[in-house]
Protein backbone atom coordinates (compact mmCIF):
# COMPACT_ATOMS: atom_id res chain seq x y z
CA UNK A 1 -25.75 46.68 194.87
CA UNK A 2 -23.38 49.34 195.84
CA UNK A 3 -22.82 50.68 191.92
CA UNK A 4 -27.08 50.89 191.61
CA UNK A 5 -26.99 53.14 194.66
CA UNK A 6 -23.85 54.98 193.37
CA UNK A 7 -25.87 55.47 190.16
CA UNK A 8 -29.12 56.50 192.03
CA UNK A 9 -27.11 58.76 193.68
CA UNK A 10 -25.50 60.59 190.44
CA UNK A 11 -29.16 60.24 188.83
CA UNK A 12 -30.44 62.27 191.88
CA UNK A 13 -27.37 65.09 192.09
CA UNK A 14 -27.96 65.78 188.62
CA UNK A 15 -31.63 66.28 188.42
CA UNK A 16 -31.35 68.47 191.60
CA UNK A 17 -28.53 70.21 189.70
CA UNK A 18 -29.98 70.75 186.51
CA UNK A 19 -33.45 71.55 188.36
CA UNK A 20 -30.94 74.29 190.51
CA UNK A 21 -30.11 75.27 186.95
CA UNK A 22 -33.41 75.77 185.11
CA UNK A 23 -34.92 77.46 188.42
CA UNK A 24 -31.76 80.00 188.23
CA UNK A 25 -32.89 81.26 184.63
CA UNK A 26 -36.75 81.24 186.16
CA UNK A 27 -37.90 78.17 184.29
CA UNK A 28 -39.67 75.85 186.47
CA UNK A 29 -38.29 72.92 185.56
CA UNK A 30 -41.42 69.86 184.74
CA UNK A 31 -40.11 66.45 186.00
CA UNK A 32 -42.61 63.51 185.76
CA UNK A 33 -42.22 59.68 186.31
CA UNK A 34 -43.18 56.39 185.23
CA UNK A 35 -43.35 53.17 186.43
CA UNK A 36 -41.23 51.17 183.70
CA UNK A 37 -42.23 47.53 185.54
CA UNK A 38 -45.82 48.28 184.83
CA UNK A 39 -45.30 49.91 181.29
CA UNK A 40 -43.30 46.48 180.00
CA UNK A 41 -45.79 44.42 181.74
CA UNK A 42 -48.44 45.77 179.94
CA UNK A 43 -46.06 46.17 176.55
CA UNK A 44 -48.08 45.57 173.55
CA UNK A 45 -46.20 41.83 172.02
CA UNK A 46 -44.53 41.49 175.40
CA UNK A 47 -46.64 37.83 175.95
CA UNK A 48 -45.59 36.88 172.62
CA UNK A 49 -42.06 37.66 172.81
CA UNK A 50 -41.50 36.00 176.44
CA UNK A 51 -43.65 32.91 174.80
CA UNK A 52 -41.25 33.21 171.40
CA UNK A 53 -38.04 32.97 173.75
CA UNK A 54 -39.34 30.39 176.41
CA UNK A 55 -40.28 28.11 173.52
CA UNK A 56 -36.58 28.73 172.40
CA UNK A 57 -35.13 28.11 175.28
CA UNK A 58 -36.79 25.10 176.63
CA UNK A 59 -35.39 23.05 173.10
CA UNK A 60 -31.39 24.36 174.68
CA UNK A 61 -32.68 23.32 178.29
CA UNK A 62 -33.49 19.66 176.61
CA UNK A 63 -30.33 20.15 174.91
CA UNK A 64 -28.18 20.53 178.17
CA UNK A 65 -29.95 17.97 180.20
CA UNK A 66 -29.50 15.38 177.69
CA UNK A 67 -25.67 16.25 177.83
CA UNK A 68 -25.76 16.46 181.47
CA UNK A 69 -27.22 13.23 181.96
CA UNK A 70 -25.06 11.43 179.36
CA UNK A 71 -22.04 12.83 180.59
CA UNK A 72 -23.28 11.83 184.35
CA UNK A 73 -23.83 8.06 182.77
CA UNK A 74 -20.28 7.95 181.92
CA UNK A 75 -18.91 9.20 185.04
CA UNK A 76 -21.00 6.69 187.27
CA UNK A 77 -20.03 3.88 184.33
CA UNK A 78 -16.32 4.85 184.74
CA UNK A 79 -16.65 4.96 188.50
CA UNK A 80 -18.44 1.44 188.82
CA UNK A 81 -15.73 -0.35 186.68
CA UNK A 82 -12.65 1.49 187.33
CA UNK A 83 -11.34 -0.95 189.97
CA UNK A 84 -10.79 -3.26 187.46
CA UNK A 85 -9.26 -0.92 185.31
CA UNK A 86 -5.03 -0.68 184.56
CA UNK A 87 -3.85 2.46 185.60
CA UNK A 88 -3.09 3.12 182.07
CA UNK A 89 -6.77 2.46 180.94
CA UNK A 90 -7.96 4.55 184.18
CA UNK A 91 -5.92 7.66 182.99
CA UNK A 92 -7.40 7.84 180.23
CA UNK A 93 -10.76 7.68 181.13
CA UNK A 94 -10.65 10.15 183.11
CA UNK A 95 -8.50 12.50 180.79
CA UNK A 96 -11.70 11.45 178.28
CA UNK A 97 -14.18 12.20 180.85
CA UNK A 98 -12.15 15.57 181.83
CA UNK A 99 -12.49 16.58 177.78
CA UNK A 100 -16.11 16.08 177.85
CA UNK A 101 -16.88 17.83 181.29
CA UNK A 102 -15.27 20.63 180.06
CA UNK A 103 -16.90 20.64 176.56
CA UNK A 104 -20.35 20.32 178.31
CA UNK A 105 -19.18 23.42 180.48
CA UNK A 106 -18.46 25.36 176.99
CA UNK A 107 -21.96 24.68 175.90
CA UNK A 108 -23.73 25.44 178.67
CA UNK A 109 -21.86 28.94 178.15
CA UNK A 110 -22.09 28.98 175.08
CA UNK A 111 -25.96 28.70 174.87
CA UNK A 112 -26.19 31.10 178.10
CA UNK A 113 -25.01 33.39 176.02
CA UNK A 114 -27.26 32.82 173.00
CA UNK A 115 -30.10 33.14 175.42
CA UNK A 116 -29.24 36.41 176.94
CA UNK A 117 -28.48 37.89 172.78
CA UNK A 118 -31.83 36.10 171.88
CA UNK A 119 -33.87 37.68 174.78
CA UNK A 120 -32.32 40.95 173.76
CA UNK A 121 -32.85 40.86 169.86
CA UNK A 122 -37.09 39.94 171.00
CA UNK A 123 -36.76 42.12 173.80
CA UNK A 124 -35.22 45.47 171.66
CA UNK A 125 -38.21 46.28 169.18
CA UNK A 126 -40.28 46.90 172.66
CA UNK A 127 -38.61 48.87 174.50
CA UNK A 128 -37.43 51.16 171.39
CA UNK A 129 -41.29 51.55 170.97
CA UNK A 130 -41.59 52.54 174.36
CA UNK A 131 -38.71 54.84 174.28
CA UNK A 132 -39.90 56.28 171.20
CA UNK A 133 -43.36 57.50 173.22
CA UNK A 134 -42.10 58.19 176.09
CA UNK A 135 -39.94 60.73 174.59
CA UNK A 136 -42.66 61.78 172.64
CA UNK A 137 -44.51 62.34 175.68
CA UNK A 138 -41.71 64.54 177.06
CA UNK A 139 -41.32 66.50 173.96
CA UNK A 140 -45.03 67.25 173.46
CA UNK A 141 -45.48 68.14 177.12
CA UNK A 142 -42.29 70.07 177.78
CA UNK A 143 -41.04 67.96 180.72
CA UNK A 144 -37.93 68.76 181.77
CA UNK A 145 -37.35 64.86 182.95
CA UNK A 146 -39.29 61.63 183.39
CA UNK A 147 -37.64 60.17 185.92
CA UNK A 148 -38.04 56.03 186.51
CA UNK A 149 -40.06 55.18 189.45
CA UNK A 150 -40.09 51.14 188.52
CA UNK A 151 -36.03 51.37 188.22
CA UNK A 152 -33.88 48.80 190.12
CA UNK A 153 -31.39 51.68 191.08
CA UNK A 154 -34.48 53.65 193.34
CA UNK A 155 -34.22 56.91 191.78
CA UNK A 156 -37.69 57.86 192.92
CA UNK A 157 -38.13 57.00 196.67
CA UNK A 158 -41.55 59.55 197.02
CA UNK A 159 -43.57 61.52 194.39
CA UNK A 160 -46.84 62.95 194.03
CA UNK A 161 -48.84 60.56 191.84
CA UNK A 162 -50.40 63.42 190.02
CA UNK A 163 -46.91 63.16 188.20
CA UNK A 164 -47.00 59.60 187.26
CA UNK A 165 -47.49 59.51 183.62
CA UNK A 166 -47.32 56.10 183.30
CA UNK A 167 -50.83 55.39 182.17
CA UNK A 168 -50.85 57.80 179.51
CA UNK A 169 -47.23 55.95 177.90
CA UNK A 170 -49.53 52.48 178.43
CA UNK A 171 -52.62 54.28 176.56
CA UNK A 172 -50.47 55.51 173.63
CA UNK A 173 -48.28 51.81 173.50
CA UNK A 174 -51.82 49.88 173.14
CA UNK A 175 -52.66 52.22 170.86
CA UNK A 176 -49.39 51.51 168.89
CA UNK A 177 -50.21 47.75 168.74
CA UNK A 178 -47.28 45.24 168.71
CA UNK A 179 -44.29 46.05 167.14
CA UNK A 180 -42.78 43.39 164.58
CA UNK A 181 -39.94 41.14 165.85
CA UNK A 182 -37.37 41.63 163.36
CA UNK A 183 -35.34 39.08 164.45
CA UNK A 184 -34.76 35.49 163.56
CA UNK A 185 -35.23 32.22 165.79
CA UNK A 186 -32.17 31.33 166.97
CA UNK A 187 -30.84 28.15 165.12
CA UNK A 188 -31.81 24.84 165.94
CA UNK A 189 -29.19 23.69 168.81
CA UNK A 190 -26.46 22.10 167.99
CA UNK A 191 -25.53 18.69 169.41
CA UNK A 192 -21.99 18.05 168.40
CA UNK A 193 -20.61 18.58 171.37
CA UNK A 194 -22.73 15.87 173.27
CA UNK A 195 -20.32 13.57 175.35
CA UNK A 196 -20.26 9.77 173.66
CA UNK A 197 -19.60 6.89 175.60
């Protein structure tokens, strides 16, 4: 929380300092906004990317939950007959059981972290696109800045709406149509480290 108000706070000083700037050589400087929440809700291929990535995601959720519940099978089996286990043969149970908790923690990692790549690789085309016009927006208008009014660090707290440009970034995106998703489907997941009984 603290570093998206330190960077709200640098994104403010230097658009009041470069505004300071431009004003000292007489150029009024243009500064805009958008609303970047509203602009990706309304992405062209958005739906289909979220749908693309859910669909994705919900074969790793059955993935983990099968692993979670065998590994929660053993645990209850081990804890049910372990009374009449030797020490020797209750050691290394749980040194087994210990191996496969841990390999179950790996995975769950690991495919966190396949997730957040995958949503990233359908996510990137998107935004580029939206970059790509709302630069071209700046450039054709002359704006001096198009500041982010739908940004989690706050940088716009007030503003006219006469500056809001987001509409006209949503017009040109549907005009653009969906952009291609380059990327891949992430591979089919992997069971080998399922815990066995």
């Amino acid at each position: 929380m603290r570093s998206s108000v330190r960077v709200a706070t640098a994104v403010v000083a230097l658009t009041i300092s470069m505004a300071g700037l431009l004003a000292a050589q007489g150029i009024a400087p243009k500064i805009v906004y958008v609303n970047s929440q509203k602009i990706i809700a309304q992405a062209p291929g958005r739906a289909d990317a979220e749908a693309q990535f859910q669909k994705e995601m919900d074969q790793y959720k059955a993935q983990v939950q099968h692993m979670g519940d065998t590994l929660q099978s053993q645990i209850a089996d081990y804890q049910k007959n372990q009374a009449t286990m030797t020490p020797a043969a209750r050691t290394a149970r749980e040194k087994d059981l210990n191996g496969k908790r841990q390999a179950y923690q790996q995975r769950v990692q690991e495919l966190e972290q396949t997730a957040q790549q995958r949503e990233a690789e359908l996510v990137r085309p998107i935004m580029e696109q939206i970059n790509k016009i709302i630069e071209q927006l700046r450039s054709e208008n002359g704006y001096s800045f198009i500041l982010d009014a739908g940004s989690q660090a706050g940088v716009v707290v007030a503003a006219d709406s006469s500056l809001d440009v987001t509409d006209q970034v949503i017009k040109r995106l549907l005009a653009a149509g969906p952009v291609a998703t380059k990327a891949a489907p992430m591979a089919a997941p992997s069971s080998t480290t399922t815990p066995r009984s």
